[in-house]
Each structure stands twice: as C-alpha cells, then as structure tokens.
PDB file of N, CA and C in Angstrom:
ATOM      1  N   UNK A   1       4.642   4.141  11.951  1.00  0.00           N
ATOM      2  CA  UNK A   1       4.479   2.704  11.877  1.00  0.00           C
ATOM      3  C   UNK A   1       3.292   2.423  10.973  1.00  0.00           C
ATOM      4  N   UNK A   2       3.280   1.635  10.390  1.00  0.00           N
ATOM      5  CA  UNK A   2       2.487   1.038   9.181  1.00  0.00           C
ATOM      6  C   UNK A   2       1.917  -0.267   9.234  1.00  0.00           C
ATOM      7  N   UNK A   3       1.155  -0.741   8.838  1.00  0.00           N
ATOM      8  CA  UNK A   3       0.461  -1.982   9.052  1.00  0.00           C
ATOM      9  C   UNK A   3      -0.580  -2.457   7.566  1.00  0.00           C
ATOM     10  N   UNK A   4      -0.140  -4.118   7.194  1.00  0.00           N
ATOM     11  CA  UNK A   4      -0.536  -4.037   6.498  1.00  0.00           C
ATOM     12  C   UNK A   4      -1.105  -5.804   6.233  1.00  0.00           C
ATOM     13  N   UNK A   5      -2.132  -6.054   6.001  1.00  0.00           N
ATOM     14  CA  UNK A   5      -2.243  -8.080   6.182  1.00  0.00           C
ATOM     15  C   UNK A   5      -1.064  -7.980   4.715  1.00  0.00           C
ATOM     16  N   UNK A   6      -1.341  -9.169   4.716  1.00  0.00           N
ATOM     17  CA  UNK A   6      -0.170 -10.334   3.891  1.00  0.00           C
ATOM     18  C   UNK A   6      -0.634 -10.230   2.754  1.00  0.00           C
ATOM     19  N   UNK A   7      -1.936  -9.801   2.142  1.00  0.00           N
ATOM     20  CA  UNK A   7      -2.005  -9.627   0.858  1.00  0.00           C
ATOM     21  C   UNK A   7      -1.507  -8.402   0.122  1.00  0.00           C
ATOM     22  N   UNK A   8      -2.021  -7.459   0.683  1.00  0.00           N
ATOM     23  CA  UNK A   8      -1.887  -5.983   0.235  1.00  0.00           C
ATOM     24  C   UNK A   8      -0.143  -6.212   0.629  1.00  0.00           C
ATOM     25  N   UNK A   9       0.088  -6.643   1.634  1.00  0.00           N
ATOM     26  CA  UNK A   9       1.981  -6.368   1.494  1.00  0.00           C
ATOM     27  C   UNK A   9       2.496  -7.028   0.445  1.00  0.00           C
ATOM     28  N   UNK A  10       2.000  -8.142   0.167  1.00  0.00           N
ATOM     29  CA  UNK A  10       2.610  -9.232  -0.737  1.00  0.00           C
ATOM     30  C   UNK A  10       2.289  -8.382  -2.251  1.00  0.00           C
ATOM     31  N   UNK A  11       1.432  -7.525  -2.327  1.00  0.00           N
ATOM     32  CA  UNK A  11       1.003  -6.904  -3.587  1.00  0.00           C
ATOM     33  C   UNK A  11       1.462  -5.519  -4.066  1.00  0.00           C
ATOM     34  N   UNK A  12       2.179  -4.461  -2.522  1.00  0.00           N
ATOM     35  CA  UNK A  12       3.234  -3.632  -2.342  1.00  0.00           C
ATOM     36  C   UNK A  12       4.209  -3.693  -1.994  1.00  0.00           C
ATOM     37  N   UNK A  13       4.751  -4.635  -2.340  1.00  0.00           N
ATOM     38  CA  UNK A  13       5.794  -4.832  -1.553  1.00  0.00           C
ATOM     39  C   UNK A  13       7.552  -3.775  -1.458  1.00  0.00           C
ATOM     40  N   UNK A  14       7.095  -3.651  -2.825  1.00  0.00           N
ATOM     41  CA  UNK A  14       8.144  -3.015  -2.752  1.00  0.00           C
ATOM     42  C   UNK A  14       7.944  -0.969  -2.679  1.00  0.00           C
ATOM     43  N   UNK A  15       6.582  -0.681  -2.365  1.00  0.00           N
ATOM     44  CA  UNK A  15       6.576  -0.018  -1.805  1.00  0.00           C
ATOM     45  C   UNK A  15       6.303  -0.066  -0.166  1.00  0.00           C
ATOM     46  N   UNK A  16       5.790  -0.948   0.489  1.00  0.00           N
ATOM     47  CA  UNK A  16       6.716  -1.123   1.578  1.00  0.00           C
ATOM     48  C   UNK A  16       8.067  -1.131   2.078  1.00  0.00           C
ATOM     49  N   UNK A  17       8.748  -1.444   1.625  1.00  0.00           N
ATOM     50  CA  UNK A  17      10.769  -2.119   1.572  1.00  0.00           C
ATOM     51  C   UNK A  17      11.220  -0.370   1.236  1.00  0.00           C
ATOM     52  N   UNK A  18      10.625   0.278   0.410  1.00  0.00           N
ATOM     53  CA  UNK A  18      11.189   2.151   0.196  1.00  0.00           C
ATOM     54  C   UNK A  18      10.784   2.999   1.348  1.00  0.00           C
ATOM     55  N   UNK A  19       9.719   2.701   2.151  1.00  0.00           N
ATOM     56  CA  UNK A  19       9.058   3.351   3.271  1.00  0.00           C
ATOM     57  C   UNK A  19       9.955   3.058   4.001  1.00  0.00           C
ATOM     58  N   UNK A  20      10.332   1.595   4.311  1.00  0.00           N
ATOM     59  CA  UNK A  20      11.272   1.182   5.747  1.00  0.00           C
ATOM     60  C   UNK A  20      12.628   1.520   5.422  1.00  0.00           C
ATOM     61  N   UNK A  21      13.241   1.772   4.028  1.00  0.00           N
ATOM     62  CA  UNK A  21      14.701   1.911   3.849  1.00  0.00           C
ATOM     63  C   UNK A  21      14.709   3.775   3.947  1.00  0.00           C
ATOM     64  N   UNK A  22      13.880   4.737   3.320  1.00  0.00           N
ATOM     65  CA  UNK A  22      13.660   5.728   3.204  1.00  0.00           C
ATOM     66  C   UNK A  22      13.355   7.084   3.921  1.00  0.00           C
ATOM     67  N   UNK A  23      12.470   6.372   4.745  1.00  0.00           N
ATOM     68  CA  UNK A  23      11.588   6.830   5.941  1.00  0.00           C
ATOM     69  C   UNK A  23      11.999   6.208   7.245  1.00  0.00           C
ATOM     70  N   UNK A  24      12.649   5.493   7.429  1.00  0.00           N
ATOM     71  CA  UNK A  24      12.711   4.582   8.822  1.00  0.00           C
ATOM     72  C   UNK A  24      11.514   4.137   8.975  1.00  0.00           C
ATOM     73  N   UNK A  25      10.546   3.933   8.405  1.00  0.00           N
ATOM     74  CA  UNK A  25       9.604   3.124   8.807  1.00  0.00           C
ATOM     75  C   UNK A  25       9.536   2.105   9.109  1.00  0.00           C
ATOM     76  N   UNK A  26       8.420   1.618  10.664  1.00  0.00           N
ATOM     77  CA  UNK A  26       8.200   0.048  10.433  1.00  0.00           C
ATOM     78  C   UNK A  26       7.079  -0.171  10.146  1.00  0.00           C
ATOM     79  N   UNK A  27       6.870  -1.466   9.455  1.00  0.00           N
ATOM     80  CA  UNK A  27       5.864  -1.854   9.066  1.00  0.00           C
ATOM     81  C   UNK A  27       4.900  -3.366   9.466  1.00  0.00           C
ATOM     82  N   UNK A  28       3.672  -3.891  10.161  1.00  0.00           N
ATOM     83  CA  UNK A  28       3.685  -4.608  11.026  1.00  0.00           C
ATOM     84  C   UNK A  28       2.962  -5.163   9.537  1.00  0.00           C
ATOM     85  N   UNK A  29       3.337  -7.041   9.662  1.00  0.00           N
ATOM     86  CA  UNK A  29       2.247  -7.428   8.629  1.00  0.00           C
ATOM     87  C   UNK A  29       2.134  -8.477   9.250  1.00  0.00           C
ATOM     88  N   UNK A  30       0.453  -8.501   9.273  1.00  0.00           N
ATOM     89  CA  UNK A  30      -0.794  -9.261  10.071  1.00  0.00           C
ATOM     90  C   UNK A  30      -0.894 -10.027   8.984  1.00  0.00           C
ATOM     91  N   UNK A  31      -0.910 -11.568   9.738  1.00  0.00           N
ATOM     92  CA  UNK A  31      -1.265 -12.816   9.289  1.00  0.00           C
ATOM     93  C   UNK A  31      -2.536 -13.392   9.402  1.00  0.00           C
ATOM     94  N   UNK A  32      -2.958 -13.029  10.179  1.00  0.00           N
ATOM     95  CA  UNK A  32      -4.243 -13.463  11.191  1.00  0.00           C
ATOM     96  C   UNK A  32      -3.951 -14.452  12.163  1.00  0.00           C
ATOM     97  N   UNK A  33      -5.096 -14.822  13.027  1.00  0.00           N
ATOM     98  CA  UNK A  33      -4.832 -15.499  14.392  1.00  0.00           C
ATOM     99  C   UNK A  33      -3.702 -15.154  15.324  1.00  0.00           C
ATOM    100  N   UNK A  34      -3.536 -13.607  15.168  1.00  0.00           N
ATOM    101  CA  UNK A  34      -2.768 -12.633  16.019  1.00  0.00           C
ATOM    102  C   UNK A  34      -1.337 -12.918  16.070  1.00  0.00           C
ATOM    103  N   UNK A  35      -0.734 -13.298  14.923  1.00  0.00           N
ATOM    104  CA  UNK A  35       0.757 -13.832  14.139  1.00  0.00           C
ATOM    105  C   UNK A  35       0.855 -13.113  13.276  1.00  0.00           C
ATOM    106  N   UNK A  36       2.043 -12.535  13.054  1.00  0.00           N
ATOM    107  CA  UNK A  36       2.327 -11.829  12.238  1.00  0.00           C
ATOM    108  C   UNK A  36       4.231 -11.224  12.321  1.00  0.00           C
ATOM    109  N   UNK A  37       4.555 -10.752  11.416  1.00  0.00           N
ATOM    110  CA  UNK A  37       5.815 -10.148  11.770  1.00  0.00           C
ATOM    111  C   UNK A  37       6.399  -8.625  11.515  1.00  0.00           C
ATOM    112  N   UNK A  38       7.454  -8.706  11.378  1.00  0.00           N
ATOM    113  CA  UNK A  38       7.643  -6.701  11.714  1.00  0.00           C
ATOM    114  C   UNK A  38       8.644  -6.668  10.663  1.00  0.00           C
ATOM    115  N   UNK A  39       8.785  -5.536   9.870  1.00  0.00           N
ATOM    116  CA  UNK A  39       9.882  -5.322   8.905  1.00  0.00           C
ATOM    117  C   UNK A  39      10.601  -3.750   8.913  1.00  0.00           C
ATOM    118  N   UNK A  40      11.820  -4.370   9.587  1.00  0.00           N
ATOM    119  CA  UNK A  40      12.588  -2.949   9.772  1.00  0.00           C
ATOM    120  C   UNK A  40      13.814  -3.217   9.033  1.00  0.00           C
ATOM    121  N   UNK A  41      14.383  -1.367   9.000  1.00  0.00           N
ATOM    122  CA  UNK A  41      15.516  -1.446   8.219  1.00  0.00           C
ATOM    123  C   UNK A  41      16.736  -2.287   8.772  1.00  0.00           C
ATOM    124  N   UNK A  42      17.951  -2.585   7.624  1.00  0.00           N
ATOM    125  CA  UNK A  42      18.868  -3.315   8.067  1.00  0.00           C
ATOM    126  C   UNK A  42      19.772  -2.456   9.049  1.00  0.00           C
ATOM    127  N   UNK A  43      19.863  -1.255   8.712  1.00  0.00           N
ATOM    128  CA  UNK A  43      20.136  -0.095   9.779  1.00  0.00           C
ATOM    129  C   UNK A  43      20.249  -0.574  11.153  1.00  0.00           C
ATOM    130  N   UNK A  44      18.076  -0.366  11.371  1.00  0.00           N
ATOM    131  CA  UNK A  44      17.486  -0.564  12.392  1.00  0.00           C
ATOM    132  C   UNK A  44      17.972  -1.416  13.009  1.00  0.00           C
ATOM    133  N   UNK A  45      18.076  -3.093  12.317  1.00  0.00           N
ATOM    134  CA  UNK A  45      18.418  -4.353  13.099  1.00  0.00           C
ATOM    135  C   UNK A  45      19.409  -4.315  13.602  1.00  0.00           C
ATOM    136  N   UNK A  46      20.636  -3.451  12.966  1.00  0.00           N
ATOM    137  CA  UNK A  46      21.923  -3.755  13.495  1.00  0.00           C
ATOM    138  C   UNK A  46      22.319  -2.884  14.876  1.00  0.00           C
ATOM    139  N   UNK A  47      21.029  -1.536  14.857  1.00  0.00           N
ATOM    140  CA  UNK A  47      21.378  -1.189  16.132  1.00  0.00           C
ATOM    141  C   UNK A  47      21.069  -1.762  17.348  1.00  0.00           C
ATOM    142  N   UNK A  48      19.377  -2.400  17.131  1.00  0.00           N
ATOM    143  CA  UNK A  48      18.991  -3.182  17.980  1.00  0.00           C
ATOM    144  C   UNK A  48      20.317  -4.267  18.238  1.00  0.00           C
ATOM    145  N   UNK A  49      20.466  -4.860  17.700  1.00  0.00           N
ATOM    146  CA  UNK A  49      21.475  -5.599  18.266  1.00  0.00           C
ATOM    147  C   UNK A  49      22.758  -5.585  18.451  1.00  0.00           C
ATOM    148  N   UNK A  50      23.315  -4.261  18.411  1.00  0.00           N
ATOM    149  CA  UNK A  50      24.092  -3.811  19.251  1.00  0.00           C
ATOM    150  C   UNK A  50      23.751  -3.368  20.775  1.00  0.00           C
ATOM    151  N   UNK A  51      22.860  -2.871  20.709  1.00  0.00           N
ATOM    152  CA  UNK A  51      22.203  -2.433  21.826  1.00  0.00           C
ATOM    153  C   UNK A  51      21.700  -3.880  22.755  1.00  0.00           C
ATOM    154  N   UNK A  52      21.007  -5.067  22.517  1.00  0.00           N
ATOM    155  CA  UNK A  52      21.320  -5.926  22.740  1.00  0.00           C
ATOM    156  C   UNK A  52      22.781  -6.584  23.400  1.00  0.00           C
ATOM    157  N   UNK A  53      23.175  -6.490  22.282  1.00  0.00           N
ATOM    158  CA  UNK A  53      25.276  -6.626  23.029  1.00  0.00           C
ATOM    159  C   UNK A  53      26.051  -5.933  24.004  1.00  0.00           C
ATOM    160  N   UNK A  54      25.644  -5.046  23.874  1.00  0.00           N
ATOM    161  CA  UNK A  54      26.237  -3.742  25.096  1.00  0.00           C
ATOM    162  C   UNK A  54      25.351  -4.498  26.072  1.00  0.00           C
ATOM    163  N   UNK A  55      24.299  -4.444  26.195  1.00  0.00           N
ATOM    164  CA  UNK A  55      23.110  -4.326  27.717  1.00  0.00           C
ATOM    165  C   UNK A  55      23.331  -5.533  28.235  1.00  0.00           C
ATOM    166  N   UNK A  56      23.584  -6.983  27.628  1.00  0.00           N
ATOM    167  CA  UNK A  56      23.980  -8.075  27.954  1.00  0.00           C
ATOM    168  C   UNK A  56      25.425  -8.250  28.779  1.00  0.00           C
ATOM    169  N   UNK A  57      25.858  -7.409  29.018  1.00  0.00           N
ATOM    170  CA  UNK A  57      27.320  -7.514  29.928  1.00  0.00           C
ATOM    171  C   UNK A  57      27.359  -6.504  30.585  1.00  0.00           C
ATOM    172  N   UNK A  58      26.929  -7.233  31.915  1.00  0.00           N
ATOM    173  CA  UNK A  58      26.813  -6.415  33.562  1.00  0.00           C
ATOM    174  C   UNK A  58      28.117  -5.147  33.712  1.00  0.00           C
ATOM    175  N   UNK A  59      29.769  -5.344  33.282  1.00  0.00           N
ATOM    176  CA  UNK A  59      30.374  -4.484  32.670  1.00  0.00           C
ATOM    177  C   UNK A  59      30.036  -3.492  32.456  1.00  0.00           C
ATOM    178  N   UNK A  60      29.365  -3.682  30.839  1.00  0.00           N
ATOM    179  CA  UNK A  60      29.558  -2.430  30.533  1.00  0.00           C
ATOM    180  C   UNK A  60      28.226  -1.857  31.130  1.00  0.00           C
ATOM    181  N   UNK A  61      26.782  -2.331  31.338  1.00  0.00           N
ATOM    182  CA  UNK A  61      25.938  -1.828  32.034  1.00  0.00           C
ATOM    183  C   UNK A  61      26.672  -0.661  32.834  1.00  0.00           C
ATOM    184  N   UNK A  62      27.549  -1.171  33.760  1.00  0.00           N
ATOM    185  CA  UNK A  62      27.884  -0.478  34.995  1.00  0.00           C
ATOM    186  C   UNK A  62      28.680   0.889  34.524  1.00  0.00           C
ATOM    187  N   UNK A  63      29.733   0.258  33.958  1.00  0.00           N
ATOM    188  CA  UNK A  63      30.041   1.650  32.828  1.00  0.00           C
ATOM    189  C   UNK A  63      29.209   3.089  32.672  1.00  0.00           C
ATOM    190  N   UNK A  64      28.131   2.248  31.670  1.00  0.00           N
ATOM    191  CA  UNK A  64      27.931   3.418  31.547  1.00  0.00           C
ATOM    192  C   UNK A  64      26.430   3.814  32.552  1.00  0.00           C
ATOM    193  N   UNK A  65      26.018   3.089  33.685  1.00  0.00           N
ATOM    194  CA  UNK A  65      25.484   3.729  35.046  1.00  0.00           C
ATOM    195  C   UNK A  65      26.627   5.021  35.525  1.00  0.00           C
ATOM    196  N   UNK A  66      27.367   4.610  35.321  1.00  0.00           N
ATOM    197  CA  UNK A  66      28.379   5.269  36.449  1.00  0.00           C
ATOM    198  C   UNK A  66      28.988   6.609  35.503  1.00  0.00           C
ATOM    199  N   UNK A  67      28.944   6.633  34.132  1.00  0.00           N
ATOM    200  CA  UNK A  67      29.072   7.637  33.067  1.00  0.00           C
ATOM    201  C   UNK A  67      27.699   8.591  33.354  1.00  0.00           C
ATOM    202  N   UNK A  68      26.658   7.827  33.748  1.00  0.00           N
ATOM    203  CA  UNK A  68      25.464   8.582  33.650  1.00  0.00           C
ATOM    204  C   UNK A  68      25.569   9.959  34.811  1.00  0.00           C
ATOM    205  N   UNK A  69      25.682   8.445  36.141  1.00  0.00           N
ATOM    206  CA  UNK A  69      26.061   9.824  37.309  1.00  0.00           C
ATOM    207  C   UNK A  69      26.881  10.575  37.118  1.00  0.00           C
ATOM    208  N   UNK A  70      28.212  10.383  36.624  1.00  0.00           N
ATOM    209  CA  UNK A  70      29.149  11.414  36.385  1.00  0.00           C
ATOM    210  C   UNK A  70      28.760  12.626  35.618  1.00  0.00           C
ATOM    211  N   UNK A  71      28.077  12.523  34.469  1.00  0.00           N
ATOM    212  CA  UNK A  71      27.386  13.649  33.768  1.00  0.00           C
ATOM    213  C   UNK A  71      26.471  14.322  34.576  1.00  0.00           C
ATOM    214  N   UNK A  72      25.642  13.545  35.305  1.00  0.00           N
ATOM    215  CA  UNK A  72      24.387  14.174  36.141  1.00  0.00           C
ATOM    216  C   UNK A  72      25.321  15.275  37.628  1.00  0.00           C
ATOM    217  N   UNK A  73      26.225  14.347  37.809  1.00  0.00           N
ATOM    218  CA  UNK A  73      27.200  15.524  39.109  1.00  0.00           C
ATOM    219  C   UNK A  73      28.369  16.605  38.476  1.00  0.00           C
ATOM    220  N   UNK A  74      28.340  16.549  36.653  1.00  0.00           N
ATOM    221  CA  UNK A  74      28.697  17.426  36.280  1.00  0.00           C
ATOM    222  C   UNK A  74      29.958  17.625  36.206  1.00  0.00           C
ATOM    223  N   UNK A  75      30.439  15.704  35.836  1.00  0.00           N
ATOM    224  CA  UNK A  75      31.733  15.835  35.638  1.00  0.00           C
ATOM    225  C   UNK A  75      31.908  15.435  34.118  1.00  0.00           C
ATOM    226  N   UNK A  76      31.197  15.629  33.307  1.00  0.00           N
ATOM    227  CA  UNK A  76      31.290  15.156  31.753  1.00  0.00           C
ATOM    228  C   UNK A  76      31.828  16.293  31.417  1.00  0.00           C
ATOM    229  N   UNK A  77      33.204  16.128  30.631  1.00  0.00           N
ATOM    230  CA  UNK A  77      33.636  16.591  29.191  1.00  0.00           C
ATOM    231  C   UNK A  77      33.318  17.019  28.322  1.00  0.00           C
ATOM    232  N   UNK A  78      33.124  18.169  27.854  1.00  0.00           N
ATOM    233  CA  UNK A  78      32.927  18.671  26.326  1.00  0.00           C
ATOM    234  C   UNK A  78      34.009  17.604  25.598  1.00  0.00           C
ATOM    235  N   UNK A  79      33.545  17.229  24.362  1.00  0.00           N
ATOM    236  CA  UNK A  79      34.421  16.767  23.583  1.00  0.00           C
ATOM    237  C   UNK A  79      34.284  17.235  22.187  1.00  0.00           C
ATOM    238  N   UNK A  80      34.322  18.154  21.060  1.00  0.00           N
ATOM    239  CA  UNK A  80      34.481  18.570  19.695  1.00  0.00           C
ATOM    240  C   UNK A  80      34.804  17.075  19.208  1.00  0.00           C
ATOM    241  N   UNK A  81      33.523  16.946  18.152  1.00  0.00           N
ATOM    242  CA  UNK A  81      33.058  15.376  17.540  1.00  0.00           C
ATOM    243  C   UNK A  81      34.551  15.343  16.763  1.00  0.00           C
ATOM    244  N   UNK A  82      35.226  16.453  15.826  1.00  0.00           N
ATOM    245  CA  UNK A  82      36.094  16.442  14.830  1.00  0.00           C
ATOM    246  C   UNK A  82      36.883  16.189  15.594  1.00  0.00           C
ATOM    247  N   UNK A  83      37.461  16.412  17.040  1.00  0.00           N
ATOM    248  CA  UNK A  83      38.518  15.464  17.505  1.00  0.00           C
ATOM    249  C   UNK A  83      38.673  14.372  17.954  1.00  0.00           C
ATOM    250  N   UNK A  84      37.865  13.354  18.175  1.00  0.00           N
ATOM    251  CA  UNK A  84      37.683  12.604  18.337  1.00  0.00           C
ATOM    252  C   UNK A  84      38.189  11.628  16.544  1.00  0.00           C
ATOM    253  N   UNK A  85      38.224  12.505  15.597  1.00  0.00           N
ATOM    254  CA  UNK A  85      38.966  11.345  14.608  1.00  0.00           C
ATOM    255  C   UNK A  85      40.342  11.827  14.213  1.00  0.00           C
ATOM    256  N   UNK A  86      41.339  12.780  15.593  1.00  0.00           N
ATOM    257  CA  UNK A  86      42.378  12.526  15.191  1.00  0.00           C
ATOM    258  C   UNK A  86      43.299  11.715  15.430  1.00  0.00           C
TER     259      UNK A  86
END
C-alpha cells in the first residue's frame, strides 16, 4: 500500500495508475483534514463488488456456511479445474 498527498500524486500520476494496474497496488491519496481517497485496480473493484453481491443475500450466505461445514466434516469433492470446462 502506498500513500501519497494530492500534489506529488497529481505530479505522478501515472506512475501511480502502473503500480495499481501492475503490482496490485493500493494507493491512499491524502487531502488533508483527514479526507482523502483510495485508488485500486478495476480488477480489484469488480471483485469487491462481487463479493459485496454474494454476501448481501442471506441465500447464498447460507450456501456457502453450509459448503464450509461440509468441507470441514470432509465431505468436499476433489474436482480437476480442466473439468469443470467440459
């Protein structure tokens, strides 16, 4: 994670934007008066908010609670990733 005020970002910017696309980096940029915002990859955002979407419906929560115990009492499946795209 990286951190940087608003000038020096505004003046790297685009070596900031290669760190976060490149590296997965995030990068926090301080405004002052303890405001500021966060710059992550488009990657990043879209998992967060998937992850968001899943966790928001009691459903599938339960799902996969109940996937969890099943693995933990040792009833999970091997599955070979390459079959899964036939």
């Amino acid at each position: 994670m990286r951190t940087a005020n608003y000038t020096d970002f505004r003046a790297n910017l685009r070596s900031y934007i290669d760190s976060v696309i490149e590296d997965c980096d995030t990068v926090i940029i301080n405004r002052g008066n303890s405001t500021g915002v966060v710059l992550i990859s488009l990657e990043e955002y879209n998992s967060l908010k998937e992850t968001e979407y899943i966790m928001s419906s009691p459903q599938m929560v339960d799902i996969i609670r109940d996937g969890d115990k099943d693995i933990a009492n040792g009833l999970g499946v091997k599955v070979d990733i390459d079959d899964l795209w036939k």
